[in-house]
C-alpha atoms as a PDB file:
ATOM      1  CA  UNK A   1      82.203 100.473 139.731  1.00  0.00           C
ATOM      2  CA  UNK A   2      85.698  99.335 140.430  1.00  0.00           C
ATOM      3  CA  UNK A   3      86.487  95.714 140.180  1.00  0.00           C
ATOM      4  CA  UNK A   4      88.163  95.731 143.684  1.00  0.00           C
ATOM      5  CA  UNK A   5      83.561  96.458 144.926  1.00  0.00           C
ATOM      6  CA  UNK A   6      82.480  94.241 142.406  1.00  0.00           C
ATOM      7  CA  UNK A   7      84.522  91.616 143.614  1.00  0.00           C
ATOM      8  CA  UNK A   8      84.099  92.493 147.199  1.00  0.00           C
ATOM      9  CA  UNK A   9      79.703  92.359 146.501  1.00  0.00           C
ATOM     10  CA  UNK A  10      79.896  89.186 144.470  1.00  0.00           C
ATOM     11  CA  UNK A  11      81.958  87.038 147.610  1.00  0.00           C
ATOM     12  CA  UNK A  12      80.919  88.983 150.305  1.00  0.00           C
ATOM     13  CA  UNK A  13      77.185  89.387 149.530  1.00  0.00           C
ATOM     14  CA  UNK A  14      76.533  86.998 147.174  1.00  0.00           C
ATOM     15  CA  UNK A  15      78.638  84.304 148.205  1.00  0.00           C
ATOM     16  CA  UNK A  16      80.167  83.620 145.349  1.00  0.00           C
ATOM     17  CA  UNK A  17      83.565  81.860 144.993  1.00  0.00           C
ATOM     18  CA  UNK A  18      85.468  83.677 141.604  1.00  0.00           C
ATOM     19  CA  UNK A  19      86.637  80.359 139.647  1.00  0.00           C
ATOM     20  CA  UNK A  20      88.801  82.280 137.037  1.00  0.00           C
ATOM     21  CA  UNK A  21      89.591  85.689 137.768  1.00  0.00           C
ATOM     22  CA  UNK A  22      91.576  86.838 135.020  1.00  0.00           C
ATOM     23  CA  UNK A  23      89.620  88.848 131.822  1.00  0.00           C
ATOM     24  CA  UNK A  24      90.320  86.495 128.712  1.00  0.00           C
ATOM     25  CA  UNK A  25      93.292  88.107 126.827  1.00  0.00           C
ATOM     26  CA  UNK A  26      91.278  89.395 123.725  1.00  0.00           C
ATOM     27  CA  UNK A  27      90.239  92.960 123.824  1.00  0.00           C
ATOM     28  CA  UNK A  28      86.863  91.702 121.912  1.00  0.00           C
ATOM     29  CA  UNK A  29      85.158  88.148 122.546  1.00  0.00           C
ATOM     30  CA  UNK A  30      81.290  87.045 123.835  1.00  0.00           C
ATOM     31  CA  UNK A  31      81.053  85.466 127.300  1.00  0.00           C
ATOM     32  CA  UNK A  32      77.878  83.277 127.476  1.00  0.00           C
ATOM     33  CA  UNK A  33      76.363  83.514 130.337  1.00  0.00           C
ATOM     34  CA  UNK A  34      74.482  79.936 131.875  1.00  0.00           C
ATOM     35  CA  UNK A  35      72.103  79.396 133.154  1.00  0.00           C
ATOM     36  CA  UNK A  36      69.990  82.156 132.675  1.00  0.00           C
ATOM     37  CA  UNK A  37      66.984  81.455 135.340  1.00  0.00           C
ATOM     38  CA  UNK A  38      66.788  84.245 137.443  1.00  0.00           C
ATOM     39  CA  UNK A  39      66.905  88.326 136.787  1.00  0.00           C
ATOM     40  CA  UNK A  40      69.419  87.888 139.242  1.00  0.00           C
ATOM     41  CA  UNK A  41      71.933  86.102 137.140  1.00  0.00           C
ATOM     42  CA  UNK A  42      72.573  89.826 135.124  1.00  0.00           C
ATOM     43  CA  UNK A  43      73.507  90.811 138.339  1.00  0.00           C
ATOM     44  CA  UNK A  44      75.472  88.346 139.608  1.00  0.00           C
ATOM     45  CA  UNK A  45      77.349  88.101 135.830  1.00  0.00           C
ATOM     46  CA  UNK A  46      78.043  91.889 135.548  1.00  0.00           C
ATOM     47  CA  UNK A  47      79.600  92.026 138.801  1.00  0.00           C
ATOM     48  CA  UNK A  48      81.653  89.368 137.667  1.00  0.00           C
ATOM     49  CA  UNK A  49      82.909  90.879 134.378  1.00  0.00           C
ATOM     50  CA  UNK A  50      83.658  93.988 136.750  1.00  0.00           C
ATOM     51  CA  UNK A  51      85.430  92.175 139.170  1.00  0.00           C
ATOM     52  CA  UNK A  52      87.781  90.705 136.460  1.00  0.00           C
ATOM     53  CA  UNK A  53      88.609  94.637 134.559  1.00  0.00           C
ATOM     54  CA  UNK A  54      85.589  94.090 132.338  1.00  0.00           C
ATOM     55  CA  UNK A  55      83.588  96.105 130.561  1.00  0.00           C
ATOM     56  CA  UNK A  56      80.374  93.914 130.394  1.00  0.00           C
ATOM     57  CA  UNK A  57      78.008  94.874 127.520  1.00  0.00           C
ATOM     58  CA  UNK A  58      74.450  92.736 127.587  1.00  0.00           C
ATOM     59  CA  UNK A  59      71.539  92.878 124.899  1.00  0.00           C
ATOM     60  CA  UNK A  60      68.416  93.940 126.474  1.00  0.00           C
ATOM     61  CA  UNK A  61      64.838  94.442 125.139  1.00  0.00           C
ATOM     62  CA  UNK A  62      64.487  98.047 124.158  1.00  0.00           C
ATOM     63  CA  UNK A  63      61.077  98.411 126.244  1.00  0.00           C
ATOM     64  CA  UNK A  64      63.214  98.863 129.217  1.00  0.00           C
ATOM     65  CA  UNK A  65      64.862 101.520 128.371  1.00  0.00           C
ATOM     66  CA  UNK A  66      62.687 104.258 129.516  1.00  0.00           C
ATOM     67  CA  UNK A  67      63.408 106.996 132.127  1.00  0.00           C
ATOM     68  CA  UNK A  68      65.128 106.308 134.628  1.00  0.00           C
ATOM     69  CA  UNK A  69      65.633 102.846 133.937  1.00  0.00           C
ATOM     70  CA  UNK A  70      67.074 103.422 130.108  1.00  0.00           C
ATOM     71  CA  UNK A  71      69.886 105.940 131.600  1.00  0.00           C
ATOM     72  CA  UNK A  72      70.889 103.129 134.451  1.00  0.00           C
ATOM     73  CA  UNK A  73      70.885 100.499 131.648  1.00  0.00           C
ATOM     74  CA  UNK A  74      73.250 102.050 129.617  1.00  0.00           C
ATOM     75  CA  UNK A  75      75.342 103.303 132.430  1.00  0.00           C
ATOM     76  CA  UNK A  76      76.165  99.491 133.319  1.00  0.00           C
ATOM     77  CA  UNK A  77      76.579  98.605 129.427  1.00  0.00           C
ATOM     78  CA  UNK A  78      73.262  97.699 128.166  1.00  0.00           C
ATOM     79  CA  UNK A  79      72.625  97.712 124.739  1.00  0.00           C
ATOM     80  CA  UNK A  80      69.101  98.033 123.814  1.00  0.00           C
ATOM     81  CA  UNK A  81      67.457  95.535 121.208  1.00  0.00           C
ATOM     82  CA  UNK A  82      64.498  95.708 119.090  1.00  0.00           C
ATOM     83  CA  UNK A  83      63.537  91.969 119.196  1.00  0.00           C
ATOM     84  CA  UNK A  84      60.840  92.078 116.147  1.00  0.00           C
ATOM     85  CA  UNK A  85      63.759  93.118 114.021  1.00  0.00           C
ATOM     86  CA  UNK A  86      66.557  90.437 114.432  1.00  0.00           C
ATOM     87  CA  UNK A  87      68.548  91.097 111.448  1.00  0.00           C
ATOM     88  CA  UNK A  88      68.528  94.979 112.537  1.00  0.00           C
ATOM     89  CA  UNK A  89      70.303  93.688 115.818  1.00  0.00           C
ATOM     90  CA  UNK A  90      72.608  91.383 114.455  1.00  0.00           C
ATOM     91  CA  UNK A  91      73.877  94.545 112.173  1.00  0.00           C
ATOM     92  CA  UNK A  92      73.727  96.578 115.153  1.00  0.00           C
ATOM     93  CA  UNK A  93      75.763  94.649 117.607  1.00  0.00           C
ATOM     94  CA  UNK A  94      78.452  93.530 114.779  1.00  0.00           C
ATOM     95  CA  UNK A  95      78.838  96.920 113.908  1.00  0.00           C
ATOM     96  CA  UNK A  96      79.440  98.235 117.444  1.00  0.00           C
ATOM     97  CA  UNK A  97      81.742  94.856 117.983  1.00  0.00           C
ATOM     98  CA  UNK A  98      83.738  95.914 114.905  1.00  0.00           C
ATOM     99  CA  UNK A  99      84.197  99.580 115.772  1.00  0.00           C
ATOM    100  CA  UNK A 100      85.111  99.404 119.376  1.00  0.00           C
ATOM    101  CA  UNK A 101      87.866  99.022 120.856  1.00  0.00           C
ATOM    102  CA  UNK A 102      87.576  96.475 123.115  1.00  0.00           C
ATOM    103  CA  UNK A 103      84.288  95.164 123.567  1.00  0.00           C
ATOM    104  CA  UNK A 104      82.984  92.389 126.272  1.00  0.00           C
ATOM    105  CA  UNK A 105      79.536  90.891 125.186  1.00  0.00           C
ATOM    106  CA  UNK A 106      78.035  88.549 127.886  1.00  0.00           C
ATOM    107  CA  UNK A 107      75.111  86.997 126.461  1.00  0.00           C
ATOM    108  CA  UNK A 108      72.567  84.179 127.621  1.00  0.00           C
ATOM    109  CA  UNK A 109      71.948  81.924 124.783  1.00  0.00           C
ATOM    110  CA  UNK A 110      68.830  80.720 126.419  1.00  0.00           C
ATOM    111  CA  UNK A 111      67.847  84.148 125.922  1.00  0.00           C
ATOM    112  CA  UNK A 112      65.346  84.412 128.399  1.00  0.00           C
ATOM    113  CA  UNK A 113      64.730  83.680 131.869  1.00  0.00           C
ATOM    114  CA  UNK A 114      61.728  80.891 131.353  1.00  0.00           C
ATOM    115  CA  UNK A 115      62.752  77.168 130.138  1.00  0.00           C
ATOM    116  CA  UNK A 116      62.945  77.093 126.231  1.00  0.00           C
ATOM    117  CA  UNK A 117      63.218  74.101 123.887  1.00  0.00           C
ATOM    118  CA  UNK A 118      65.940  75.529 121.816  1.00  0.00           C
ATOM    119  CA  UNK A 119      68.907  77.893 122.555  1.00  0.00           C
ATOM    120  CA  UNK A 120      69.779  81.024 119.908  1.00  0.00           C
ATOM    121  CA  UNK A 121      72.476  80.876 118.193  1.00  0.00           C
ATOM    122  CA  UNK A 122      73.013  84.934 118.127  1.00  0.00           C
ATOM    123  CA  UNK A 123      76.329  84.558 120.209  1.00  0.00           C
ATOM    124  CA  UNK A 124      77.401  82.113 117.033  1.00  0.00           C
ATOM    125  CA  UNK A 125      76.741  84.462 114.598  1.00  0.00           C
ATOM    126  CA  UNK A 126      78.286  87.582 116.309  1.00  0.00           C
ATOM    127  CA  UNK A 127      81.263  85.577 116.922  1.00  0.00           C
ATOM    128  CA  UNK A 128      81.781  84.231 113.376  1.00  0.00           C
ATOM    129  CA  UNK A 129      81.013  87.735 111.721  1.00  0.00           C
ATOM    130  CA  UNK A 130      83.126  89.623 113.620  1.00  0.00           C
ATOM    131  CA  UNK A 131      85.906  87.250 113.713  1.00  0.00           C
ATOM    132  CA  UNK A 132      85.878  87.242 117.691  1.00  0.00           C
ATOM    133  CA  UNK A 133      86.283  84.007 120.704  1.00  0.00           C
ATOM    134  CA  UNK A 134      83.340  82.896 122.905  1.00  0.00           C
ATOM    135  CA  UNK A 135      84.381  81.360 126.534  1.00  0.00           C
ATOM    136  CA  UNK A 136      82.065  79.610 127.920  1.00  0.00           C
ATOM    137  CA  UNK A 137      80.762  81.576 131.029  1.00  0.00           C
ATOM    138  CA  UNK A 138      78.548  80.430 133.851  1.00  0.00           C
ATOM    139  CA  UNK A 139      77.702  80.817 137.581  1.00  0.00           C
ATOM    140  CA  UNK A 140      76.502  77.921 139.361  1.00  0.00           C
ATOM    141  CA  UNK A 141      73.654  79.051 142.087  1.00  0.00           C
ATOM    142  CA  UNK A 142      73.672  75.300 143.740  1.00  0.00           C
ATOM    143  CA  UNK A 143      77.911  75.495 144.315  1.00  0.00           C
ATOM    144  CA  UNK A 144      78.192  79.695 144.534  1.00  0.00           C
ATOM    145  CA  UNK A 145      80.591  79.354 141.586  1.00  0.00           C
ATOM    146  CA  UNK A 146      81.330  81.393 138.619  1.00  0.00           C
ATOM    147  CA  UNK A 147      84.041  81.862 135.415  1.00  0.00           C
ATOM    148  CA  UNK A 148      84.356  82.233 132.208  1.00  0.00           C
ATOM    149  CA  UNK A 149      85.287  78.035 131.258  1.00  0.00           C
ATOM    150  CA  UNK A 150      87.717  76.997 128.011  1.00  0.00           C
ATOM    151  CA  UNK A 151      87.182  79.585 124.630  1.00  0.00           C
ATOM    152  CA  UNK A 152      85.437  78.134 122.517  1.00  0.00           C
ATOM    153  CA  UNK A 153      86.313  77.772 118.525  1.00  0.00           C
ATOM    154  CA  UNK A 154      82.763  78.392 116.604  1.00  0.00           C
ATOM    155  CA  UNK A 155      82.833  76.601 113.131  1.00  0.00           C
ATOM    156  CA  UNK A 156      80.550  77.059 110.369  1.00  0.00           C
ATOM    157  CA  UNK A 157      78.047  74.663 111.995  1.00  0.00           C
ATOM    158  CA  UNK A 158      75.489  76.339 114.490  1.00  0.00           C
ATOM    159  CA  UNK A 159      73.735  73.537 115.499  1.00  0.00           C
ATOM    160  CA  UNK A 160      76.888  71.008 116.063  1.00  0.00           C
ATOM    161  CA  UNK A 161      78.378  74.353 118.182  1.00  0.00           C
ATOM    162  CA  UNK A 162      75.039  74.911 120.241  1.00  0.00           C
ATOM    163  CA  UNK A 163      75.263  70.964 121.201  1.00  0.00           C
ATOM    164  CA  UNK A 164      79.146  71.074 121.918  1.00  0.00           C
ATOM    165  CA  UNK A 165      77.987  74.082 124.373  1.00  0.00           C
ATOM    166  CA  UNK A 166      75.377  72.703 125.807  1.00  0.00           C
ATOM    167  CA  UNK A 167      77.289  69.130 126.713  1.00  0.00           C
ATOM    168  CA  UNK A 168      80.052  71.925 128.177  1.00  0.00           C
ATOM    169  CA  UNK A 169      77.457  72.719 130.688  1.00  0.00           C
ATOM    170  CA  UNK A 170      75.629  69.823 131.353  1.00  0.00           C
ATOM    171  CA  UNK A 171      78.949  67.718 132.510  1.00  0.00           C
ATOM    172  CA  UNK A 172      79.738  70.996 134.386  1.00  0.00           C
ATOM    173  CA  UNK A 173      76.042  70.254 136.008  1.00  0.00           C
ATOM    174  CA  UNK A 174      75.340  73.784 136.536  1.00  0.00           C
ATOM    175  CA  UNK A 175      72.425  75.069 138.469  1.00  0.00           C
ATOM    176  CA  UNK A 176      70.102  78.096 138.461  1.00  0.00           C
ATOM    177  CA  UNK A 177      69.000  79.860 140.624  1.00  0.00           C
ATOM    178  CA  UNK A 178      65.378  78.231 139.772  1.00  0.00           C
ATOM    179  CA  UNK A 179      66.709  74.801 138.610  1.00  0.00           C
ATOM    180  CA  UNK A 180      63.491  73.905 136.762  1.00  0.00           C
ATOM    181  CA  UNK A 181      64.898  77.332 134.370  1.00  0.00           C
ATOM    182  CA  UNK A 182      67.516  75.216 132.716  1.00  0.00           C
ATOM    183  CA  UNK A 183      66.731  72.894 129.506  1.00  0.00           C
ATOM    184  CA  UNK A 184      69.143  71.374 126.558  1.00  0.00           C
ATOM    185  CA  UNK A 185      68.661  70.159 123.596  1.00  0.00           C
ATOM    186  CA  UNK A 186      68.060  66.033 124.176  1.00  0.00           C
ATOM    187  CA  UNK A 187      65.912  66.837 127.289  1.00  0.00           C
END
């Protein structure tokens, strides 16, 4: 899809207002993508990448990936995952990072649609092993707003990261499409 129809179905149909509209300057880097409440949101998120020049790549459990579905998937960028074998993805997703290139990862740290205590950290360790930038992505359902926010510097602390990201988003006060979808650490 061309970004000029990606931008024109994300404003037009969706309603969205585009808050940055320029693709971050580094041929590789992670997006996150918050929050992650609705199926919708990979939707609403890949027509954003597109509508910048992206290339959006997403992580998706490999049980979707059967006919037709699996050929769609991959058409749009979908990488499938084997979720019982993390360290198998994490080698799998570095190694296509480091041998592509340019390579757009949008990823929900929440990692799935339903309210969880506790983030992953994936999008921390992709970004520290392949040397690449995170920006801080979202699209706000209660204000019709998305971007990518600041790039964000991981260190070698996870945790300390996951709650610097987190406070990103909760001054932001973002919204899902199901509210009740969104949790942080301290809540």
């Amino acid at each position: 899809m061309k970004p000029a129809t990606a931008r024109w179905i994300l404003t037009r149909l969706f309603k969205f207002t585009i808050i940055e509209a320029d693709l971050p300057p580094e041929p590789k880097h992670i997006i996150l993508g918050v929050p992650h409440t609705s199926i919708w949101d990979f939707i609403v998120a890949w027509l954003y990448d597109r509508s910048i020049g992206g290339h959006p790549r997403v992580m998706i459990k490999k049980e979707f990936f059967f006919w037709p579905l699996g050929a769609l998937l991959r058409s749009v960028g979908a990488i499938p995952v084997d979720r019982s074998q993390p360290v198998g993805v994490t080698k799998q997703v570095i190694d296509l990072i480091e041998t592509s290139d340019s390579f757009h990862l949008c990823i929900a740290p929440e990692g799935t649609r339903k309210p969880v205590k506790r983030w992953k950290t994936g999008f921390h360790t992709f970004a520290r092993a392949a040397g690449i930038p995170v920006y801080l992505g979202y699209f706000d359902w209660g204000r019709k707003e998305i971007g990518h926010g600041p790039r964000f510097e991981c260190t070698d602390n996870a945790m300390a990261d996951l709650r610097a990201v987190q406070a990103f988003y909760k001054q932001k006060g973002v919204t899902g499409k199901h509210p009740e979808g969104l949790s942080y650490l301290d809540d």
